[in-house]
Protein backbone atom coordinates (compact mmCIF):
# COMPACT_ATOMS: atom_id res chain seq x y z
CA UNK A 1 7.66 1.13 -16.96
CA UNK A 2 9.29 1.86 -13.56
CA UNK A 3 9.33 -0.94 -10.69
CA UNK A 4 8.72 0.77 -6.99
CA UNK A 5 10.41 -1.10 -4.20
CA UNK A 6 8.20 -1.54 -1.23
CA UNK A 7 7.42 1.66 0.79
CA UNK A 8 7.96 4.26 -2.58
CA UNK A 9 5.59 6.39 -3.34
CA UNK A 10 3.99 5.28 -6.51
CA UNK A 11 0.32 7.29 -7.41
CA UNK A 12 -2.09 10.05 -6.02
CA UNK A 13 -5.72 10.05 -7.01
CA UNK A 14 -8.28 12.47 -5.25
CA UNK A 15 -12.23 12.87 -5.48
CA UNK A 16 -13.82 15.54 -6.72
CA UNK A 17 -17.70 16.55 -6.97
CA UNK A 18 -16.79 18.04 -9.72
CA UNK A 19 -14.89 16.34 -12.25
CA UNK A 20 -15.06 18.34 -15.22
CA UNK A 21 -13.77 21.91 -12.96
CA UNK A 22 -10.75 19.48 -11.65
CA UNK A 23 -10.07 18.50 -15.68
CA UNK A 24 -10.52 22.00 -16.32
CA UNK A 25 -8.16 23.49 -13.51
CA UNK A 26 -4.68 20.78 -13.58
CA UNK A 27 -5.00 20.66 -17.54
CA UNK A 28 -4.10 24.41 -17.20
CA UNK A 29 -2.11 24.44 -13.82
CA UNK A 30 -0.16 21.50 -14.71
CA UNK A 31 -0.30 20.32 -18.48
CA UNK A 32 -2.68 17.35 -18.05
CA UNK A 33 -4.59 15.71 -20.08
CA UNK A 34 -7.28 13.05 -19.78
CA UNK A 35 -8.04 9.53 -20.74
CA UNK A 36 -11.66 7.94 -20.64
CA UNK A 37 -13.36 7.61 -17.50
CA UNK A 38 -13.83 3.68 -16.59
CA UNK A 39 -17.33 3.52 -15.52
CA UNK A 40 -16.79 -0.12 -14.28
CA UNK A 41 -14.62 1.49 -11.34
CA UNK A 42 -16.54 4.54 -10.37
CA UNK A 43 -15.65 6.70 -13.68
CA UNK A 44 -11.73 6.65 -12.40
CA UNK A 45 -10.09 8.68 -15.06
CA UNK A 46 -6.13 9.01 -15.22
CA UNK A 47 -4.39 12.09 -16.39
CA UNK A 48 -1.50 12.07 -18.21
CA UNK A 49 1.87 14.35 -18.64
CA UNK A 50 3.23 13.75 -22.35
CA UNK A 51 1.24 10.52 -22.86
CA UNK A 52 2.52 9.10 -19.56
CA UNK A 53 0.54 8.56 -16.80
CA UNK A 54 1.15 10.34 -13.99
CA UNK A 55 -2.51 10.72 -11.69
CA UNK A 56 -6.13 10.21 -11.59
CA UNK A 57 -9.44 12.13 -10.39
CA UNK A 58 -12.59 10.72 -9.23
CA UNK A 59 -16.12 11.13 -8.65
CA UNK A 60 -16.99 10.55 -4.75
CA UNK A 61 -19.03 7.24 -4.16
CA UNK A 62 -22.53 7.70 -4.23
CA UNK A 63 -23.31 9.21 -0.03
CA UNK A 64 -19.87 9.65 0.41
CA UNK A 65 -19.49 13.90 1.77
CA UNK A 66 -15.26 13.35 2.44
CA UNK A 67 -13.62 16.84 1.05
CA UNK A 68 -11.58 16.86 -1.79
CA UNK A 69 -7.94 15.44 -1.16
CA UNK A 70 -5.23 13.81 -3.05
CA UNK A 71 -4.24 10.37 -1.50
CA UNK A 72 -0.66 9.37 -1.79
CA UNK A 73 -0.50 5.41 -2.22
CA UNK A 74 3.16 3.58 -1.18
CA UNK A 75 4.13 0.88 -3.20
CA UNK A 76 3.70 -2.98 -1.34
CA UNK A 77 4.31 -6.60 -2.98
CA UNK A 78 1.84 -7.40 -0.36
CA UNK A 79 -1.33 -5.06 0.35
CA UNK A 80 -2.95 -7.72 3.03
CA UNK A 81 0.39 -8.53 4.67
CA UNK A 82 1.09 -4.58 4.59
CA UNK A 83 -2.30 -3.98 5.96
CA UNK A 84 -1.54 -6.05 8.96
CA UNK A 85 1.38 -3.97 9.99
CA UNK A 86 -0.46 -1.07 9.94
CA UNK A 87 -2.84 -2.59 12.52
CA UNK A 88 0.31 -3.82 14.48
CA UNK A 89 2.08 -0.91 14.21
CA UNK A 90 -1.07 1.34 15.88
CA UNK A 91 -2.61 2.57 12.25
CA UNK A 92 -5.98 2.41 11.59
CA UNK A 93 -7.47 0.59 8.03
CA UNK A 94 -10.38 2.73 6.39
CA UNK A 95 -10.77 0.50 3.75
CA UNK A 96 -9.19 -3.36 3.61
CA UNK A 97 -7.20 -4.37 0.84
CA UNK A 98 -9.52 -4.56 -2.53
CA UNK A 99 -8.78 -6.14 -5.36
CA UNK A 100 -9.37 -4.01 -8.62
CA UNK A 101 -10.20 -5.50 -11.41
CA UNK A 102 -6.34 -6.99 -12.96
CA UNK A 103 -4.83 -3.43 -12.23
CA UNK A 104 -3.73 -4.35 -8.65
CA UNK A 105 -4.81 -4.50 -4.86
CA UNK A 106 -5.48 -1.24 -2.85
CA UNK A 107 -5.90 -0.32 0.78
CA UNK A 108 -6.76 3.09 2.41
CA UNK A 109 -5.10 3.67 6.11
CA UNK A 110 -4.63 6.01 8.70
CA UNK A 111 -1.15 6.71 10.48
CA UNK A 112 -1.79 6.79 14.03
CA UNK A 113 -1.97 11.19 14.14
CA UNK A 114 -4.56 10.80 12.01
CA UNK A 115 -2.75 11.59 7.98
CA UNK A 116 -4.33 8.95 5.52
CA UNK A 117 -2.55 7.22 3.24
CA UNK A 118 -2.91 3.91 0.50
CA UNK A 119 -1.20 1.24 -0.22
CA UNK A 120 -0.98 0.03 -3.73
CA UNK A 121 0.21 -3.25 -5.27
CA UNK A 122 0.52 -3.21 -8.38
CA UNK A 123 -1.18 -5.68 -11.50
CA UNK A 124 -1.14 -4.29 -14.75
CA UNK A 125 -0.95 -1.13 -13.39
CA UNK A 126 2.23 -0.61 -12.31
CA UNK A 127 2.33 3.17 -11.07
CA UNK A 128 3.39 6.96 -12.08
CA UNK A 129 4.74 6.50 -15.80
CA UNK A 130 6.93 9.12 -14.85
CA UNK A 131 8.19 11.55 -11.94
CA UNK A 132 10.22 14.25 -10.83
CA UNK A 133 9.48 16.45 -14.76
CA UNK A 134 7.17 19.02 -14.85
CA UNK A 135 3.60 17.63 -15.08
CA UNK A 136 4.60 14.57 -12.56
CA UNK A 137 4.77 13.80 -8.75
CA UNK A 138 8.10 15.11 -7.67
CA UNK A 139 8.08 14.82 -3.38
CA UNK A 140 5.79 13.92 -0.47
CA UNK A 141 5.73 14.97 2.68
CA UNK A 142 3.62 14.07 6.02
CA UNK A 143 2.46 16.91 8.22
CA UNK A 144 1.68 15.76 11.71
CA UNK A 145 1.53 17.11 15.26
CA UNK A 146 2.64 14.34 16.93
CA UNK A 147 6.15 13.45 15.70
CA UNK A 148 7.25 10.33 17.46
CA UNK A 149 4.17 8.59 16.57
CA UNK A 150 5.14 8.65 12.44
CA UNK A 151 8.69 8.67 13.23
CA UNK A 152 7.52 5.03 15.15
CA UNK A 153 4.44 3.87 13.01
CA UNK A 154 6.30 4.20 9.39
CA UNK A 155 9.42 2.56 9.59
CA UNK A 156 7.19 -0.37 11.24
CA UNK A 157 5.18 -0.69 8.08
CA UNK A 158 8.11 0.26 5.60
CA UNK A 159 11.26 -0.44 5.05
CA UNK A 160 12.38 3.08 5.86
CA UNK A 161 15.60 4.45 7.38
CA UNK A 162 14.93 7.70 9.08
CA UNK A 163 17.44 10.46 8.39
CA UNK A 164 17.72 13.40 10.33
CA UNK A 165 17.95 17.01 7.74
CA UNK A 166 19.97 19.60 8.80
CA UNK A 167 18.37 22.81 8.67
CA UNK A 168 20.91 25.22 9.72
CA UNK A 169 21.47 26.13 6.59
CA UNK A 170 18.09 28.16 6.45
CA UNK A 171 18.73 30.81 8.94
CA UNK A 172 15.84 32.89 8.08
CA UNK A 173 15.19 31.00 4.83
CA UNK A 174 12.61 27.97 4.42
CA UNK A 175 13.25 24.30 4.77
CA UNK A 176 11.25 21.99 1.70
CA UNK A 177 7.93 21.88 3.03
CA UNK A 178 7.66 25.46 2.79
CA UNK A 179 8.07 26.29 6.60
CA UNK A 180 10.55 27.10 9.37
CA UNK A 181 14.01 27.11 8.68
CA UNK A 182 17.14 27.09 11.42
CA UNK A 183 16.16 24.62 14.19
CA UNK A 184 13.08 23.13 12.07
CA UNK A 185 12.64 19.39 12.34
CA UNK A 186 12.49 18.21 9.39
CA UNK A 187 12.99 14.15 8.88
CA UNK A 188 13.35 11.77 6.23
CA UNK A 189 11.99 8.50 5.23
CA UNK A 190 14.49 6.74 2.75
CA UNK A 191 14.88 3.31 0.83
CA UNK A 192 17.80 1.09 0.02
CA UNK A 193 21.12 3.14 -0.60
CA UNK A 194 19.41 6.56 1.01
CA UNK A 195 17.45 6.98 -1.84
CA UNK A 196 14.96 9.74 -0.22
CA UNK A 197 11.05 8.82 -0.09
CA UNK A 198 9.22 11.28 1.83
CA UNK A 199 9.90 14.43 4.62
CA UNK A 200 8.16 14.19 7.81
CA UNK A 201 7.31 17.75 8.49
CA UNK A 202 5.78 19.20 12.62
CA UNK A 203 3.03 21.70 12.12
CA UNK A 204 3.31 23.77 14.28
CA UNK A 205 1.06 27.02 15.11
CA UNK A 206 0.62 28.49 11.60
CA UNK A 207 -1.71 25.62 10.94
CA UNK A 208 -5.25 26.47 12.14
CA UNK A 209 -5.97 23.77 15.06
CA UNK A 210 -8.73 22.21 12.70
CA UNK A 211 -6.35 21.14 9.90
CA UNK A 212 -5.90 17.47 10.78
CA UNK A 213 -2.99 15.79 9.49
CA UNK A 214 -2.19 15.22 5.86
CA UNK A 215 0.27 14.10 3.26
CA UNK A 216 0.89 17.25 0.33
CA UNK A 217 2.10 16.02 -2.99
CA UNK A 218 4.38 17.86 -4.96
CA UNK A 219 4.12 17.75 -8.54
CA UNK A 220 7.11 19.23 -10.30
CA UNK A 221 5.91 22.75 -12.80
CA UNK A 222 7.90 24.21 -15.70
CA UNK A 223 7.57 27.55 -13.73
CA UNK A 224 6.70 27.84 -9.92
CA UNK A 225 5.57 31.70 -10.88
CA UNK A 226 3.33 30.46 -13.94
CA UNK A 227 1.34 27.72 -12.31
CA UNK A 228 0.76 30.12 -8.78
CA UNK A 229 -0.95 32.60 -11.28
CA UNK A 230 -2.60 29.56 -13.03
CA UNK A 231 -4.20 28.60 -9.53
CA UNK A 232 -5.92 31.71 -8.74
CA UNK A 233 -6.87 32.83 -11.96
CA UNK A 234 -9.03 29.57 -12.03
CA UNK A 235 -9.96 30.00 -8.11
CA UNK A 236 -7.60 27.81 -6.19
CA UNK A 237 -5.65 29.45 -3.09
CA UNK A 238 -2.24 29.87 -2.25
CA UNK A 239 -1.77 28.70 1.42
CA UNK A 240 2.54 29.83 1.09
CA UNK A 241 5.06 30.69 -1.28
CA UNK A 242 6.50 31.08 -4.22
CA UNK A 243 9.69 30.76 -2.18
CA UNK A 244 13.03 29.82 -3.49
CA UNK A 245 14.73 26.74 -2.39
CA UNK A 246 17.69 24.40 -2.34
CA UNK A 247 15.03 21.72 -3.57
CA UNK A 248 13.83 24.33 -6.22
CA UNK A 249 10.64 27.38 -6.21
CA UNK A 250 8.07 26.07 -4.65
CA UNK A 251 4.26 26.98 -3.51
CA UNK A 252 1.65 25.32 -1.18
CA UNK A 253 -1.77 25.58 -2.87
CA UNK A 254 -5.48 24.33 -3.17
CA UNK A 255 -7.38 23.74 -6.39
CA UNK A 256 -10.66 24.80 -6.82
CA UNK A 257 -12.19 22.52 -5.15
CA UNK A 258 -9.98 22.56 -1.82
CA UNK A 259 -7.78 19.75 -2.95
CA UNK A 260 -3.73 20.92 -0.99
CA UNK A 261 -1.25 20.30 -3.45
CA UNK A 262 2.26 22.15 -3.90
CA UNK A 263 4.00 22.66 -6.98
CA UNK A 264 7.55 23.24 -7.43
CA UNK A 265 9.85 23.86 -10.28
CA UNK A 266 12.81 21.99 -9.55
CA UNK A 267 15.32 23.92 -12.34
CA UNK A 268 15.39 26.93 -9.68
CA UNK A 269 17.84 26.03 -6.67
CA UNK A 270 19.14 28.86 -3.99
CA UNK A 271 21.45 27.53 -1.61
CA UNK A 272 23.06 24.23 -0.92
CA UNK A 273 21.53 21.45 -0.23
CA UNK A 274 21.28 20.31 4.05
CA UNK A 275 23.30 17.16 5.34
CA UNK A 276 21.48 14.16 6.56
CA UNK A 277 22.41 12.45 9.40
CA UNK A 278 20.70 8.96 10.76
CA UNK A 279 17.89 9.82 13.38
């Protein structure tokens, strides 16, 4: 099972109200399947791609009336010590650092523009049993309207080196998060040797003004096509796409339920790649 260094991405969950329709819609728009709910912790119920585990959906605590949303957890040896330099750094804590059960210690946070975010470190459960295949996470991105403040909060909390992408490339084409192109800024959070983490994406005025800021999830499809058809045959919405890629065919979406997510099949690239360059 894979180790995450600190500040990786390393599971989504999201609540639904209804937890059979969000079985019902990902088993057919992205392969899952579904182990046993675990009524001890709220009926949290992982989903799994090929046996591995790669997710899980919830039930909303009892009173709780927050929309559906997947929540993108970073990895931390340290939740509490993590937790502190998200106070420090300006972030906000929505929920402390809980223990759960022997599986590991979570938090829930706030970046300072307002995107929420956990913090997971791991006990027994160590994270996604697998990524970037079809049926798995595959990229993350932040969307935020104020820049400079996650430019300056994460690499306070993480060990992240920002990188700078190069979107001249695009002309009229789109950059990764499904937006812009030439003269889009687009950064990068990345770990150790430059191994990328997550884009940091502007929104700019194609985003209606009540959208507050979120992290989207990518989780990789065996065709981009296929899974867009998938989502509104079984009533989700496609916010943009399918459009082709260097990254690969990709589509912003919403399940059922309201849930963003984007898919992207990774197998289809158009054009090179962009050059990074240190922010």
């Amino acid at each position: 099972m894979p180790e995450y260094p600190e500040g990786a991405p390393c599971w989504v969950d999201a609540m639904f109200t209804d937890l059979e329709a969000a079985k019902t819609f990902y088993a057919e728009v992205l392969g899952w399947t579904f182990g046993e709910a675990a009524s001890e912790f709220g009926s949290y119920t992982q989903a799994y791609s090929d046996g591995k585990a790669v997710a899980a959906v919830v039930p909303p605590m009892p009173g709780a009336d927050a929309p559906s949303q997947w929540c993108l957890y970073f990895a931390s040896p340290d939740a509490a010590a993590t937790g502190e330099k998200i106070k420090a750094a300006g972030g906000e804590l929505l929920m402390e650092p809980m223990r759960v059960g022997t599986f590991g210690t979570m938090l829930i946070a706030k970046e300072p523009s307002g995107a929420v975010f956990g913090v997971w470190q791991p006990g027994d459960h160590r994270g996604f049993e697998k990524t970037g295949e079809p049926g798995a996470f595959a990229w993350a991105e932040v969307f935020t309207r104020d820049a400079a403040a996650v430019d300056g909060f994460l690499p306070r909390v993480f060990p992240f080196q920002v990188q700078t992408m190069d979107m001249s490339y695009a002309g009229e084409g789109e950059g990764p998060g499904g937006a812009g192109g030439a003269g889009m800024d687009y950064k990068v959070f990345t770990l150790g040797a430059g191994e990328p983490a997550l884009g940091r994406m502007v929104m700019g005025s194609e985003f209606p003004p009540e959208v507050p800021p979120y992290f989207q999830v990518y989780f990789g499809v065996p065709d981009c096509d296929e899974a867009v058809a998938a989502v509104r045959r079984l009533g989700g919405r496609v916010h943009f796409g399918p459009v082709d890629s260097p990254f690969g065919r990709m589509a912003a979406v919403a399940d059922s339920q309201g849930a963003v997510f984007a898919v992207i099949d990774m197998s289809k690239r158009v054009g090179a790649v962009p050059k990074m360059t240190p922010a």
